[in-house]
C-alpha atoms as a PDB file:
ATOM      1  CA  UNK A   1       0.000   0.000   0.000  1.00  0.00           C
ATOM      2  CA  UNK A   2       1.076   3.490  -1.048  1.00  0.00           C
ATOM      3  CA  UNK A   3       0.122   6.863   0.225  1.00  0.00           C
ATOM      4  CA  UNK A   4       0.607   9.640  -1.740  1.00  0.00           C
ATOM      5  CA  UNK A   5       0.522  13.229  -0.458  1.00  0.00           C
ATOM      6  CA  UNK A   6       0.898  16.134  -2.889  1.00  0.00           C
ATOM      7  CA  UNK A   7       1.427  19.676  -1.936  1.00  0.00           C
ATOM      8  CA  UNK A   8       3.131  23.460  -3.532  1.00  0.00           C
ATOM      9  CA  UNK A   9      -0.139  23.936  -5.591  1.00  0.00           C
ATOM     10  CA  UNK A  10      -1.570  27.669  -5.023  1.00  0.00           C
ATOM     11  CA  UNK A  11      -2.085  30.625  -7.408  1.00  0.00           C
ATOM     12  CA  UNK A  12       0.402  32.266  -9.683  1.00  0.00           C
ATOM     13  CA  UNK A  13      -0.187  34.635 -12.581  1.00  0.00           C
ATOM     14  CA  UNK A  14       0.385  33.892 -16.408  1.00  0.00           C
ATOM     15  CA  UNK A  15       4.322  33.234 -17.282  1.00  0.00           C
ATOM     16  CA  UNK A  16       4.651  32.225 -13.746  1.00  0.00           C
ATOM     17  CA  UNK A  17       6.218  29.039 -12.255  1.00  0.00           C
ATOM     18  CA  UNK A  18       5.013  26.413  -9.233  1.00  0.00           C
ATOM     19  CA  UNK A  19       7.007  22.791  -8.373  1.00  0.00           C
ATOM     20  CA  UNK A  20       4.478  20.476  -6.892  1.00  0.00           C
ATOM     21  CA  UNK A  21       5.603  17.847  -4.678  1.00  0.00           C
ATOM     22  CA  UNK A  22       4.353  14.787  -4.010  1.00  0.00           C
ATOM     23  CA  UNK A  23       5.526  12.350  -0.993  1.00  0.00           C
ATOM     24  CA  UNK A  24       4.987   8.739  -0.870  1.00  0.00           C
ATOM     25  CA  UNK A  25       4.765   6.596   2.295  1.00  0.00           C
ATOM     26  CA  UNK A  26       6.642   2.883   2.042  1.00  0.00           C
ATOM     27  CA  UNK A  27       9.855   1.207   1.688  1.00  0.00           C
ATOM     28  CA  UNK A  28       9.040   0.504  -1.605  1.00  0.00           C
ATOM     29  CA  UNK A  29       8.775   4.282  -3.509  1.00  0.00           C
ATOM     30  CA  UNK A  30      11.599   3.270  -6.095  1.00  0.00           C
ATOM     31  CA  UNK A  31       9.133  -0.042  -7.932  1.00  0.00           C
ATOM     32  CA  UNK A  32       7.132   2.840  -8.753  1.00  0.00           C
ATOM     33  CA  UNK A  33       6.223   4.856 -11.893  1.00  0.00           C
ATOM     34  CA  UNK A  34       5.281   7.829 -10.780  1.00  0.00           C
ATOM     35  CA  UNK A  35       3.126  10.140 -13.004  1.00  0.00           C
ATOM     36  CA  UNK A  36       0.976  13.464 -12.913  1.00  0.00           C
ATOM     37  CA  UNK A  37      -2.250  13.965 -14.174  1.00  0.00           C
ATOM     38  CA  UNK A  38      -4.808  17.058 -13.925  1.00  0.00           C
ATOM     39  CA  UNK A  39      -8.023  17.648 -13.898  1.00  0.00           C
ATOM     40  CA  UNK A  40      -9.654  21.294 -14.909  1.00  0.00           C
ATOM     41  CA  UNK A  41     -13.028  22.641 -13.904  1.00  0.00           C
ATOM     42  CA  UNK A  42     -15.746  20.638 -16.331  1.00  0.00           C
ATOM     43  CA  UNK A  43     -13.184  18.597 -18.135  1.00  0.00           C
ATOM     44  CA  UNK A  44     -11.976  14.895 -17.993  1.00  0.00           C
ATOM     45  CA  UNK A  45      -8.623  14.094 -16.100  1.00  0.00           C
ATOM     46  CA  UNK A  46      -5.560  13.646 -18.346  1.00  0.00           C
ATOM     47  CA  UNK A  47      -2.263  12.792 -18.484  1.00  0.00           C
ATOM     48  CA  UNK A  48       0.622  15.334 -17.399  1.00  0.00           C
ATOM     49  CA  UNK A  49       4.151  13.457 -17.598  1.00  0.00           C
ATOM     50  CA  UNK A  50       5.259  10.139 -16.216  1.00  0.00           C
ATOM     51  CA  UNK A  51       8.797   9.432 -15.006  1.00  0.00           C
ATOM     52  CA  UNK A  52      10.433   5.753 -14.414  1.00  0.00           C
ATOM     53  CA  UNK A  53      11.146   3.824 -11.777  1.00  0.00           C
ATOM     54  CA  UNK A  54      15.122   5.075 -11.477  1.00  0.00           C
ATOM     55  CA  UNK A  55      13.932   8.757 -13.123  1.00  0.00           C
ATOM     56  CA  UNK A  56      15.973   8.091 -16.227  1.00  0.00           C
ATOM     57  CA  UNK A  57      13.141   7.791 -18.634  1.00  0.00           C
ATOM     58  CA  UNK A  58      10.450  11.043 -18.508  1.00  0.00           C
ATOM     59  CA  UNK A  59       7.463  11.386 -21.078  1.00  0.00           C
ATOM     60  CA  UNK A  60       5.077  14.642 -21.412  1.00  0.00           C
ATOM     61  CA  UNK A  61       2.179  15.737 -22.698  1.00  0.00           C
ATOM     62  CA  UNK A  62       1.921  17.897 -25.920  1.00  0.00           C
ATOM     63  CA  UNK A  63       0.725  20.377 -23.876  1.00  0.00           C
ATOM     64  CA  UNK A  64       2.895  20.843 -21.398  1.00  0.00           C
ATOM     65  CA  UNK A  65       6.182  20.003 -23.117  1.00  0.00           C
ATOM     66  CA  UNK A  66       9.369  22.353 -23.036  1.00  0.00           C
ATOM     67  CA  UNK A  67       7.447  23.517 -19.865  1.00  0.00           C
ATOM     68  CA  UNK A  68       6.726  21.395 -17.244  1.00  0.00           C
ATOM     69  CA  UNK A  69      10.037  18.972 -15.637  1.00  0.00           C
ATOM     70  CA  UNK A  70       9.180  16.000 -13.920  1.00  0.00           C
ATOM     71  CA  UNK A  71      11.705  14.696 -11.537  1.00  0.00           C
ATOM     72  CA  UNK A  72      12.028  12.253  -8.423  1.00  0.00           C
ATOM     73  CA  UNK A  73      14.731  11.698  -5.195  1.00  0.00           C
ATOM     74  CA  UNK A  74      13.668   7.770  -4.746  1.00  0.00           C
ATOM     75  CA  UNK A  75      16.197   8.621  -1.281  1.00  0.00           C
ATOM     76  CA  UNK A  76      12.932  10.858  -0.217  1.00  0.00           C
ATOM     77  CA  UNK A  77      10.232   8.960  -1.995  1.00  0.00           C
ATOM     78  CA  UNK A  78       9.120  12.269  -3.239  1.00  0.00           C
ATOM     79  CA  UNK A  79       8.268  12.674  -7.331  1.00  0.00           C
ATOM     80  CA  UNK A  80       8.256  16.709  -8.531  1.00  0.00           C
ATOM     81  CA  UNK A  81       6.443  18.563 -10.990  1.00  0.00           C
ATOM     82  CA  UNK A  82       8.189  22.094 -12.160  1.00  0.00           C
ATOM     83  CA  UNK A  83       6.258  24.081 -13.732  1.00  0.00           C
ATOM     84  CA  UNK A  84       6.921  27.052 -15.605  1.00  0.00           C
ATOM     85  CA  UNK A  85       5.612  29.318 -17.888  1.00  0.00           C
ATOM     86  CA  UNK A  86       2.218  28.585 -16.553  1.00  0.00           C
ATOM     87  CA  UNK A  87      -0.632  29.696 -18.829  1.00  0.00           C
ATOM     88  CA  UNK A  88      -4.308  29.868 -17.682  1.00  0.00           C
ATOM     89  CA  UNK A  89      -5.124  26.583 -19.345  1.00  0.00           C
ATOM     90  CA  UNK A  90      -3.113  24.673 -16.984  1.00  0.00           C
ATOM     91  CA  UNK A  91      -5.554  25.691 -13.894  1.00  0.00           C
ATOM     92  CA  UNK A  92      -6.384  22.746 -12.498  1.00  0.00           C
ATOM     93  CA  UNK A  93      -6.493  20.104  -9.950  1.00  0.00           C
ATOM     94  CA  UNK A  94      -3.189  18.211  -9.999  1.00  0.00           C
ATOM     95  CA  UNK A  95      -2.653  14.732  -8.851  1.00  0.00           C
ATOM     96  CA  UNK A  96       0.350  12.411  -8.725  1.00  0.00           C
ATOM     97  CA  UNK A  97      -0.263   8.739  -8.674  1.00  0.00           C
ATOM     98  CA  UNK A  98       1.517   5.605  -8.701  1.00  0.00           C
ATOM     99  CA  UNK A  99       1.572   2.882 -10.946  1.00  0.00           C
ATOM    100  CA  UNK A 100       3.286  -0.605  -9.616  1.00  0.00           C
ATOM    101  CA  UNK A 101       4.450  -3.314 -11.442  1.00  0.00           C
ATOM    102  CA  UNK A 102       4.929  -5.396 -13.697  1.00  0.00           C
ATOM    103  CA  UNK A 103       6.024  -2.865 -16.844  1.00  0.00           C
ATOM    104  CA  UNK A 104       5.233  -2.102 -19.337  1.00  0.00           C
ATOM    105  CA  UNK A 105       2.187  -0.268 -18.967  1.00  0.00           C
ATOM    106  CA  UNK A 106       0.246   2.501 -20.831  1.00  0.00           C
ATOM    107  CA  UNK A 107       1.326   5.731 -18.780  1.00  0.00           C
ATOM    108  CA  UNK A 108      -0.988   7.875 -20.457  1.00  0.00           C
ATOM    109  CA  UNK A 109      -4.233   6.297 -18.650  1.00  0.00           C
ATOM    110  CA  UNK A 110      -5.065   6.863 -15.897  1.00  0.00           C
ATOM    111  CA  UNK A 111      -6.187   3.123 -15.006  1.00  0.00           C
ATOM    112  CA  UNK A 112      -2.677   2.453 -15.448  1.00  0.00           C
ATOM    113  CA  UNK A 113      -1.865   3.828 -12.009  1.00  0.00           C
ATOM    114  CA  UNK A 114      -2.561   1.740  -8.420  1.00  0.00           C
ATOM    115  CA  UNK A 115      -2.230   4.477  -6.271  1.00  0.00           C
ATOM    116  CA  UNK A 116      -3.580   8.630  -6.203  1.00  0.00           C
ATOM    117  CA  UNK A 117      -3.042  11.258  -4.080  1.00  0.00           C
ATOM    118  CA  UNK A 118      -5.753  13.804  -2.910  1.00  0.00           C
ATOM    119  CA  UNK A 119      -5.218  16.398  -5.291  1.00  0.00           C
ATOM    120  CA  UNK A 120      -3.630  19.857  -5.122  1.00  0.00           C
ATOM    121  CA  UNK A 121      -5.276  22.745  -6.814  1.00  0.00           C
ATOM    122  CA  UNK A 122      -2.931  25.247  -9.642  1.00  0.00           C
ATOM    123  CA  UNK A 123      -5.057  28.742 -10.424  1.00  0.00           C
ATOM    124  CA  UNK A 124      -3.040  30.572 -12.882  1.00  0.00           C
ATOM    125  CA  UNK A 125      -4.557  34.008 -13.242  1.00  0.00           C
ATOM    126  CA  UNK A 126      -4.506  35.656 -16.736  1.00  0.00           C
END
């Protein structure tokens, strides 16, 4: 079992920058994929970026490529989410969530993924 607790969400205007953290309970953090996903106001959840199990391999959305950095310390079972050059259209709830093995799986759905966090809400003002 895996708890995930995300936090550094808040609200920051246009061309601004956030880095969302997420912490994992367990002995176990590094078996982990460990991806990011978002939900906006009226819309379905989708797929932010993914990052390995050692952090070597990373994969974004379109939409947030060139942008957004995911990273991960597996020493403090924490997974990242840097976000800059924030525009409007990425207000939104952001979860992390965990997906366990075996690999490979499809990191771009969200039924991938074993484990989710609460949520922490991004507001970028315009």
């Amino acid at each position: 079992q895996v708890q995930l607790v995300e936090s550094g969400g808040g609200l920051v205007q246009a061309g601004g920058s956030l880095r969302l953290s997420c912490g994992a309970s367990g002995r176990t953090f590094s078996s982990y994929a460990m991806g990011w996903f978002r939900q906006a106001p009226g819309k379905e959840r989708e797929f932010v970026a993914v990052n390995s199990r050692s952090g070597g391999s990373t994969y974004y959305a379109d939409s947030v490529k060139g942008r957004f950095t995911i990273s991960r310390d597996n020493a403090k079972n924490t997974v990242y989410l840097q976000m800059n050059s924030l525009k409007p259209e990425d207000t939104a709830v952001y979860y992390c969530a965990a997906a366990a093995p075996p690999f490979p799986i499809r990191y771009t759905r969200g039924d991938s993924y074993d484990y989710w966090g609460q949520g922490t809400r991004v507001t970028v003002s315009s």
